[in-house]
PDB file of N, CA and C in Angstrom:
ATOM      1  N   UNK A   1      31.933 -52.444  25.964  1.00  0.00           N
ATOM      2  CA  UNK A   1      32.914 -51.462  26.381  1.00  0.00           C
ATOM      3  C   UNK A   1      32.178 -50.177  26.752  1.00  0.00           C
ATOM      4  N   UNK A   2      32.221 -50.066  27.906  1.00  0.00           N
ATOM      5  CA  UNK A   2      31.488 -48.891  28.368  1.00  0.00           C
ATOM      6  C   UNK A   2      32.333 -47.318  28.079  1.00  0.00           C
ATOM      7  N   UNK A   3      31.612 -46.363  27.591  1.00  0.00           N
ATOM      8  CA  UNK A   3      32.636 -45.280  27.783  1.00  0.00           C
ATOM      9  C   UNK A   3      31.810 -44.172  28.692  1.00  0.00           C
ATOM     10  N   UNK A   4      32.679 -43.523  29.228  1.00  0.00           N
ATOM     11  CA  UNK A   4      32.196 -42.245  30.373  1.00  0.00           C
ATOM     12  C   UNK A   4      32.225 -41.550  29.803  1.00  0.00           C
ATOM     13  N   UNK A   5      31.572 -40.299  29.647  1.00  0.00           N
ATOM     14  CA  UNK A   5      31.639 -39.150  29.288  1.00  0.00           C
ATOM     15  C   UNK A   5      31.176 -37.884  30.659  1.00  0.00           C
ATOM     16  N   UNK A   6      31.768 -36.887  30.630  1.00  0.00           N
ATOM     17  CA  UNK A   6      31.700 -35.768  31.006  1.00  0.00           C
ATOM     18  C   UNK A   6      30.546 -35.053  30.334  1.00  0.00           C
ATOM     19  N   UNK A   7      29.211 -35.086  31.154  1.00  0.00           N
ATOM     20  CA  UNK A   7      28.279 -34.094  30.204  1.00  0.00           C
ATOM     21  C   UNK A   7      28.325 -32.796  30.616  1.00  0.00           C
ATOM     22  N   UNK A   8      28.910 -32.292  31.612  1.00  0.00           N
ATOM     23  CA  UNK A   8      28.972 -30.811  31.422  1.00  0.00           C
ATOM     24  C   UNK A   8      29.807 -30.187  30.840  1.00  0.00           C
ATOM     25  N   UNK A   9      31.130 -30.795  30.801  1.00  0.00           N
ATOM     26  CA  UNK A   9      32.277 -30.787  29.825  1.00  0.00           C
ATOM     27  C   UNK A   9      31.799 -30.855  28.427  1.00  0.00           C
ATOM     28  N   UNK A  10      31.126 -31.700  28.224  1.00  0.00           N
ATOM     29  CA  UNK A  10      30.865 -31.629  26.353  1.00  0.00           C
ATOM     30  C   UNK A  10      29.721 -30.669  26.405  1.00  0.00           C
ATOM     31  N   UNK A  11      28.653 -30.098  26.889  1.00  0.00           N
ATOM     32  CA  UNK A  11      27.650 -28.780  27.115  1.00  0.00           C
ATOM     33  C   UNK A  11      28.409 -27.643  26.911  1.00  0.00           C
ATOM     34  N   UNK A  12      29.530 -27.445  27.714  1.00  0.00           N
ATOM     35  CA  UNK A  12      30.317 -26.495  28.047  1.00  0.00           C
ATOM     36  C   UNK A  12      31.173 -26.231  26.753  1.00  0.00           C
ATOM     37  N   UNK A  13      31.430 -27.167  26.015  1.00  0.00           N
ATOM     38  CA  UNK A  13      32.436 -27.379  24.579  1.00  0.00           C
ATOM     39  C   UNK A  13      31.533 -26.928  23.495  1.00  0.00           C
ATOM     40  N   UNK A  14      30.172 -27.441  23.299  1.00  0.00           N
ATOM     41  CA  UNK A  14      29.298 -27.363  22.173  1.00  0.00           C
ATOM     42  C   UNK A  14      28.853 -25.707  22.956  1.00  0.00           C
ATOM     43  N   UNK A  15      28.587 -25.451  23.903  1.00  0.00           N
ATOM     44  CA  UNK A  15      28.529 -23.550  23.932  1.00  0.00           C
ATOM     45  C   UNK A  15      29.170 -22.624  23.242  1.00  0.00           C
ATOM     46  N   UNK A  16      30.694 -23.282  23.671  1.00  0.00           N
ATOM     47  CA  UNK A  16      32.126 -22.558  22.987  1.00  0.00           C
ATOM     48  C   UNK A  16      31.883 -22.729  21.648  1.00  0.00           C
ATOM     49  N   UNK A  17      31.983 -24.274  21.234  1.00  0.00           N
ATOM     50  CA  UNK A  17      31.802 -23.774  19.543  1.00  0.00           C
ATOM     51  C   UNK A  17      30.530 -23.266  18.956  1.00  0.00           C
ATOM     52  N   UNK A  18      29.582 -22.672  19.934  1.00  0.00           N
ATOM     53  CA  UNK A  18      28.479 -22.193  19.229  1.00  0.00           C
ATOM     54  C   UNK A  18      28.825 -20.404  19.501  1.00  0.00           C
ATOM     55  N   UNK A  19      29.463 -20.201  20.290  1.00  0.00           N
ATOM     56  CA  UNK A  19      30.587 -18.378  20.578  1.00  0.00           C
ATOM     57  C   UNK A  19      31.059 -18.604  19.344  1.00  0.00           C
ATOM     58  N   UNK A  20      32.152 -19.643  18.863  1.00  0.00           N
ATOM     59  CA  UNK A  20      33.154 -19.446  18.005  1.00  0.00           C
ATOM     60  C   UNK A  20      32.621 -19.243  16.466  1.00  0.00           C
ATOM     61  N   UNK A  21      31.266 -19.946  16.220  1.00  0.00           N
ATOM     62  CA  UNK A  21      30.753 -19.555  15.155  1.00  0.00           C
ATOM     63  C   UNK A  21      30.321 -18.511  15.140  1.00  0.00           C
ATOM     64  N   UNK A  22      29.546 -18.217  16.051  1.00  0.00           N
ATOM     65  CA  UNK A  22      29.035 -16.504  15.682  1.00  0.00           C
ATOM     66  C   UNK A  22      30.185 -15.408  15.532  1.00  0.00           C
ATOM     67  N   UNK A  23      31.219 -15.759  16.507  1.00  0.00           N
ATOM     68  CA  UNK A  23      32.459 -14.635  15.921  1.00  0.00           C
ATOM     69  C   UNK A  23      32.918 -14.794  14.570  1.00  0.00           C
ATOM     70  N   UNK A  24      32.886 -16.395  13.988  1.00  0.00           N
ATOM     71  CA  UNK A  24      32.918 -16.392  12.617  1.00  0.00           C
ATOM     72  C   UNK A  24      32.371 -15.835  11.547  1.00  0.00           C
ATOM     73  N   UNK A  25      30.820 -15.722  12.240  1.00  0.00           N
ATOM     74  CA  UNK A  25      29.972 -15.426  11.290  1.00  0.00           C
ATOM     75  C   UNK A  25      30.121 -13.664  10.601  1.00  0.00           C
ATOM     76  N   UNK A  26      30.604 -12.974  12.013  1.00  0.00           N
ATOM     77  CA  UNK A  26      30.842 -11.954  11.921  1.00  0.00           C
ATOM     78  C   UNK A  26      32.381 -11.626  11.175  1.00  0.00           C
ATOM     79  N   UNK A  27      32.998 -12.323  10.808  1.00  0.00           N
ATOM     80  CA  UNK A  27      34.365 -12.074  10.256  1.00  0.00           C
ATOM     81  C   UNK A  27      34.161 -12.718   8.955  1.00  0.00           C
ATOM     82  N   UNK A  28      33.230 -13.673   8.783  1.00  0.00           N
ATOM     83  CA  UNK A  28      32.951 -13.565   7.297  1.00  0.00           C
ATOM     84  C   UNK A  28      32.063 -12.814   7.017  1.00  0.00           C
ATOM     85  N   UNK A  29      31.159 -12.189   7.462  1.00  0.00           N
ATOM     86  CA  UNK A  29      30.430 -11.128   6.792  1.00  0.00           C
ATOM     87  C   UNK A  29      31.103  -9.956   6.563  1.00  0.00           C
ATOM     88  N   UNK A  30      31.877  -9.108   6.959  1.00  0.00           N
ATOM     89  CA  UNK A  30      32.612  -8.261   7.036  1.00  0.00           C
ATOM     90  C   UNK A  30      34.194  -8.520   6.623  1.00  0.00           C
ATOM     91  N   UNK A  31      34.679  -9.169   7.065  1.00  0.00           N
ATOM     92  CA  UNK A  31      36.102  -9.664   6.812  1.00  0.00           C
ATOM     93  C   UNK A  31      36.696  -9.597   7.628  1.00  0.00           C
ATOM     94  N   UNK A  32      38.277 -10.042   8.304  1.00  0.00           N
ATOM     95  CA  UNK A  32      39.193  -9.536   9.137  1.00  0.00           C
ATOM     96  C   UNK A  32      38.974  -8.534   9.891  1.00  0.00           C
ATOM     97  N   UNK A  33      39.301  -7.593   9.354  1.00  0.00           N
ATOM     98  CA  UNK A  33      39.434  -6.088   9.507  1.00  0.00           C
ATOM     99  C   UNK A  33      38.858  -5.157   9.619  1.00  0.00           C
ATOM    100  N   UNK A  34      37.458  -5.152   9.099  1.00  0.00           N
ATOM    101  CA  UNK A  34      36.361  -5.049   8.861  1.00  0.00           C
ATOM    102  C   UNK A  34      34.793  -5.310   9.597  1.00  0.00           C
ATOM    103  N   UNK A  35      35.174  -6.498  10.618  1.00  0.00           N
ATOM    104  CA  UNK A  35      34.684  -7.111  11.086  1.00  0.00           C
ATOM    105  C   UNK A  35      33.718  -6.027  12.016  1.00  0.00           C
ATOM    106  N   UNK A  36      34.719  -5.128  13.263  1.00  0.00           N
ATOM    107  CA  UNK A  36      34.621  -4.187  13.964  1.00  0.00           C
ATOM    108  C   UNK A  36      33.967  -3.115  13.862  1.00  0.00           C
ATOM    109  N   UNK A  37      34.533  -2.809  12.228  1.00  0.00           N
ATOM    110  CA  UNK A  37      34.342  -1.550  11.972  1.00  0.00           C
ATOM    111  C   UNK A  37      32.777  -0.723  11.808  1.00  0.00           C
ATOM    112  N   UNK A  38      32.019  -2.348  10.816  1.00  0.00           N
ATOM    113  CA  UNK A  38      31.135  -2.100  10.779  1.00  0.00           C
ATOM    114  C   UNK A  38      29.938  -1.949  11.282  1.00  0.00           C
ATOM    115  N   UNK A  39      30.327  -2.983  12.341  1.00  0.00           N
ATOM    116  CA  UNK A  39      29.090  -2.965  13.505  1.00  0.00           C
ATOM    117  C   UNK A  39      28.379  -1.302  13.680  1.00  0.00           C
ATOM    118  N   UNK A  40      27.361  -1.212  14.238  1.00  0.00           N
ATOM    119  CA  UNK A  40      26.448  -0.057  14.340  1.00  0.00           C
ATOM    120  C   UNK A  40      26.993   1.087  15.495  1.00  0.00           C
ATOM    121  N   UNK A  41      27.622   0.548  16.619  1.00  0.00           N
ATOM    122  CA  UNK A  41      28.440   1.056  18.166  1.00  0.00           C
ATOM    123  C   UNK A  41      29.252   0.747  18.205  1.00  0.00           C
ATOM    124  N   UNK A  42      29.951   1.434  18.745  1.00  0.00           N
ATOM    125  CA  UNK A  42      31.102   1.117  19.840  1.00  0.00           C
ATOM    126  C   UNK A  42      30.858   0.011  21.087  1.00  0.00           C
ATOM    127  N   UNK A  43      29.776   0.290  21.609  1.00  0.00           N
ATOM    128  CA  UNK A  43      29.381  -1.056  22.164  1.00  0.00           C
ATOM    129  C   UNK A  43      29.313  -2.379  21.619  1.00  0.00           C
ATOM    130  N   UNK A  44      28.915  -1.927  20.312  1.00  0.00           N
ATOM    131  CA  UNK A  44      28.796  -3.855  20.192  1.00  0.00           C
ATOM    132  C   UNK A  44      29.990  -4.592  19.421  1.00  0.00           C
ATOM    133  N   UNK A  45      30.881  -3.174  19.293  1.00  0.00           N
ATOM    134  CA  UNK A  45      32.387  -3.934  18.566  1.00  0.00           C
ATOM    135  C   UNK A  45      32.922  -3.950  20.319  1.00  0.00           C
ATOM    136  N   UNK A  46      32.741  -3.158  21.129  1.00  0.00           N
ATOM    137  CA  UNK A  46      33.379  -3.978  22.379  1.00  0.00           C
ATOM    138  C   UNK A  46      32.667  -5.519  22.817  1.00  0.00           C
ATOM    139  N   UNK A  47      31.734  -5.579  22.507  1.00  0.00           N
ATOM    140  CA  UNK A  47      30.804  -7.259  22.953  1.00  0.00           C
ATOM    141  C   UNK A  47      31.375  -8.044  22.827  1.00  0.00           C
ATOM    142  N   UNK A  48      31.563  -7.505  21.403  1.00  0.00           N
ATOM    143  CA  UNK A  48      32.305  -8.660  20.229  1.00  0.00           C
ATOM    144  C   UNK A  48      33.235  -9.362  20.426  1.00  0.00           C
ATOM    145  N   UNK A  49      33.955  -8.102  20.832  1.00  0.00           N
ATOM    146  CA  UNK A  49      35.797  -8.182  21.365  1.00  0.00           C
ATOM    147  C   UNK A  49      35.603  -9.568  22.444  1.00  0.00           C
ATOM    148  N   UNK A  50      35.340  -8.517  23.548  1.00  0.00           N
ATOM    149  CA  UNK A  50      35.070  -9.605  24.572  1.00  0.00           C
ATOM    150  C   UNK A  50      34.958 -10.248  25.066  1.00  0.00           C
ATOM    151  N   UNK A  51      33.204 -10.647  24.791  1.00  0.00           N
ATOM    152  CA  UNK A  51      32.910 -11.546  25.133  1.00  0.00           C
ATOM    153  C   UNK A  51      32.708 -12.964  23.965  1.00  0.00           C
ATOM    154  N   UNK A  52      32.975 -12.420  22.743  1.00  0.00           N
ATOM    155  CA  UNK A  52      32.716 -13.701  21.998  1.00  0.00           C
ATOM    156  C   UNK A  52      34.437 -14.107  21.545  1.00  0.00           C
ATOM    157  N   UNK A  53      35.371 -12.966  20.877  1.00  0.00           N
ATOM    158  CA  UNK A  53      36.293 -13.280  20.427  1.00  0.00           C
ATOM    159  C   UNK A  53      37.600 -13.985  22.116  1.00  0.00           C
ATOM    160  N   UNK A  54      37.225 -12.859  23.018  1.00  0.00           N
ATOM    161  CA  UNK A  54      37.845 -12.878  24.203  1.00  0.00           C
ATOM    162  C   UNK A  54      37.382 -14.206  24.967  1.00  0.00           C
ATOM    163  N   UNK A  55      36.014 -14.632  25.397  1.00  0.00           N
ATOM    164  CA  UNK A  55      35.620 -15.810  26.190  1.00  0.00           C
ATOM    165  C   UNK A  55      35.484 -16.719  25.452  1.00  0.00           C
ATOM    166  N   UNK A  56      34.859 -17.123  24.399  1.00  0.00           N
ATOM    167  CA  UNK A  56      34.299 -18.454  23.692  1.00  0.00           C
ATOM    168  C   UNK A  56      35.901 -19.527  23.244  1.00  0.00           C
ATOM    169  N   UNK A  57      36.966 -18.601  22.812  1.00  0.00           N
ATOM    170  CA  UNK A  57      37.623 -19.313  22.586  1.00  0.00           C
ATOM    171  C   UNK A  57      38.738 -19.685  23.423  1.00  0.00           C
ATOM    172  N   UNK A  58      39.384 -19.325  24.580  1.00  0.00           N
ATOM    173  CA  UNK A  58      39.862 -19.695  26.281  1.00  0.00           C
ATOM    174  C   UNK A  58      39.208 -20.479  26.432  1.00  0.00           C
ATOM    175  N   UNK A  59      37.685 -21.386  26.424  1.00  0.00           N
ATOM    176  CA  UNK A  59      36.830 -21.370  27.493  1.00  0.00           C
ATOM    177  C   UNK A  59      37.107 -22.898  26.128  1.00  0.00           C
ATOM    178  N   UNK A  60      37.094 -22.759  24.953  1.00  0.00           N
ATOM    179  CA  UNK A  60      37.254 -24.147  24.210  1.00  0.00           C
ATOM    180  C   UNK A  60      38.943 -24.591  23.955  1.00  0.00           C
ATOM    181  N   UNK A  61      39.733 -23.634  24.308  1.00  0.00           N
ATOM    182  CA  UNK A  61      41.058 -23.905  24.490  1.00  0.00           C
ATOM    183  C   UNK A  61      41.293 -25.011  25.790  1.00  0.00           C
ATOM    184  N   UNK A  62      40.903 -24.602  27.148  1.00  0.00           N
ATOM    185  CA  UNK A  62      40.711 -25.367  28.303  1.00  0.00           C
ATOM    186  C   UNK A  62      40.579 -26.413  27.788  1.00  0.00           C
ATOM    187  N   UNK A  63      38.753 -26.434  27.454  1.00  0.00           N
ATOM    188  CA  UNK A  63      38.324 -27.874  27.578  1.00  0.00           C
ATOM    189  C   UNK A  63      39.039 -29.000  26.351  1.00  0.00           C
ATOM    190  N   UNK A  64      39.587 -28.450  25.250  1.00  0.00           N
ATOM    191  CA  UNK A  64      40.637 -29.167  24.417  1.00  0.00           C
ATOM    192  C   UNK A  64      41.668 -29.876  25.037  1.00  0.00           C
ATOM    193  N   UNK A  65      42.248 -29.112  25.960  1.00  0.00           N
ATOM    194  CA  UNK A  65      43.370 -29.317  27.098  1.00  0.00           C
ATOM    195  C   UNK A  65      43.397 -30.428  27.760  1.00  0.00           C
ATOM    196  N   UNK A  66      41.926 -30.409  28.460  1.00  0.00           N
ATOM    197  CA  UNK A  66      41.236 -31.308  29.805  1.00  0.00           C
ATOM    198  C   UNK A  66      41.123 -32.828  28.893  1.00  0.00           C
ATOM    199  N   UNK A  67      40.117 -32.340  27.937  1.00  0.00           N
ATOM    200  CA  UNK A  67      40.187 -33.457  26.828  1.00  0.00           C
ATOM    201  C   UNK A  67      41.247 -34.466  26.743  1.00  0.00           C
ATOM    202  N   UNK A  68      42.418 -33.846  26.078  1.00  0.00           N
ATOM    203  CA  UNK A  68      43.830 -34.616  26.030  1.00  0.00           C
ATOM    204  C   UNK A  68      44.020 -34.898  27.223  1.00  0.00           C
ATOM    205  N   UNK A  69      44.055 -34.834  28.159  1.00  0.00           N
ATOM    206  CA  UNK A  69      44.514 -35.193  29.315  1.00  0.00           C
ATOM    207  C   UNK A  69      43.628 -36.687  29.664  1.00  0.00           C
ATOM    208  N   UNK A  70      42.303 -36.567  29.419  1.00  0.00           N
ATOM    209  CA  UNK A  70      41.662 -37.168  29.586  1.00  0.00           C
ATOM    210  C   UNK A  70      41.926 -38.245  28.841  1.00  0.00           C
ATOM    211  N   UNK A  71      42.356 -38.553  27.630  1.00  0.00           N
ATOM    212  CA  UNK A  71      42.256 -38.960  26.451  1.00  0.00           C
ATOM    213  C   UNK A  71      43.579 -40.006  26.597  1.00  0.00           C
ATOM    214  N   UNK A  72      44.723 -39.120  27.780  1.00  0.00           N
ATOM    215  CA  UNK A  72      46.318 -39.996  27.692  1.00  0.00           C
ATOM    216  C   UNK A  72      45.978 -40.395  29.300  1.00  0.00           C
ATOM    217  N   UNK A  73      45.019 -39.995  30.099  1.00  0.00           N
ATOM    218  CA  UNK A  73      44.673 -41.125  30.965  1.00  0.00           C
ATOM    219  C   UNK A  73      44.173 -42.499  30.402  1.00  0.00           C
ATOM    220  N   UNK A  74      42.900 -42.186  29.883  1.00  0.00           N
ATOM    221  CA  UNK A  74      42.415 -43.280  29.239  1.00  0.00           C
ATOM    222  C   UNK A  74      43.150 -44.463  28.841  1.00  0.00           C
ATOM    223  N   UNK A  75      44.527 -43.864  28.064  1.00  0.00           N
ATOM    224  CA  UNK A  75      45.159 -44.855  27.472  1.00  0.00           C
ATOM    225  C   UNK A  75      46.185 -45.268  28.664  1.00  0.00           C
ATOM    226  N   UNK A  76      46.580 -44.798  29.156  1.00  0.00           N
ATOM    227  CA  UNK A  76      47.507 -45.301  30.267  1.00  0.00           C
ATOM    228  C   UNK A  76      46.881 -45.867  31.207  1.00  0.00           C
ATOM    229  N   UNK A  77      45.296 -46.195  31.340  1.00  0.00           N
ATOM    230  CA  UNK A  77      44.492 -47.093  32.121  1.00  0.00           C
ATOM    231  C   UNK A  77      44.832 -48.352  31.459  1.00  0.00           C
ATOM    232  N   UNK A  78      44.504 -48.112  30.306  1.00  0.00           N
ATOM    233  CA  UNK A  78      43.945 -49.539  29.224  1.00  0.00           C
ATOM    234  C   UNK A  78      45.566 -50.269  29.100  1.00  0.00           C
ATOM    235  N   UNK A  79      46.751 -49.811  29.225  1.00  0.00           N
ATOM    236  CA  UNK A  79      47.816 -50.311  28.722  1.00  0.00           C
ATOM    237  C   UNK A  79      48.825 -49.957  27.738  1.00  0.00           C
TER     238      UNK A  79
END
């Protein structure tokens, strides 16, 4: 049984969850609320915002999406 895979799709997924940990990492070191505050700038609580809390997780929301889709083709091939 052969299976296909999408390798830029799963590259593109293991990126995201490697964004989503580091925003983690930063909300357990600090906490919730806290998270922001402590950073050293204003710049790098905007980074934060951004590009890790703002892009990493859209960007693994999608490919979750594409996934399922993929996933209820599959089965509606097979029967």
């Amino acid at each position: 049984m052969g299976l296909k895979r999408v390798s830029f799709v799963d590259s593109l997924r293991g990126f995201s969850l490697l964004g989503i940990l580091l925003a983690n990492l930063v909300i357990f070191q600090y906490g919730m609320h806290g998270a922001l505050k402590n950073l050293s700038s204003q710049s790098e609580g905007d980074f934060v915002r951004v590009f890790i809390g703002g892009s990493f997780m859209p960007i693994f929301t999608l490919l979750f999406g594409f996934s399922f889709i993929k996933l209820i083709e599959s089965v509606a091939k097979k029967g």
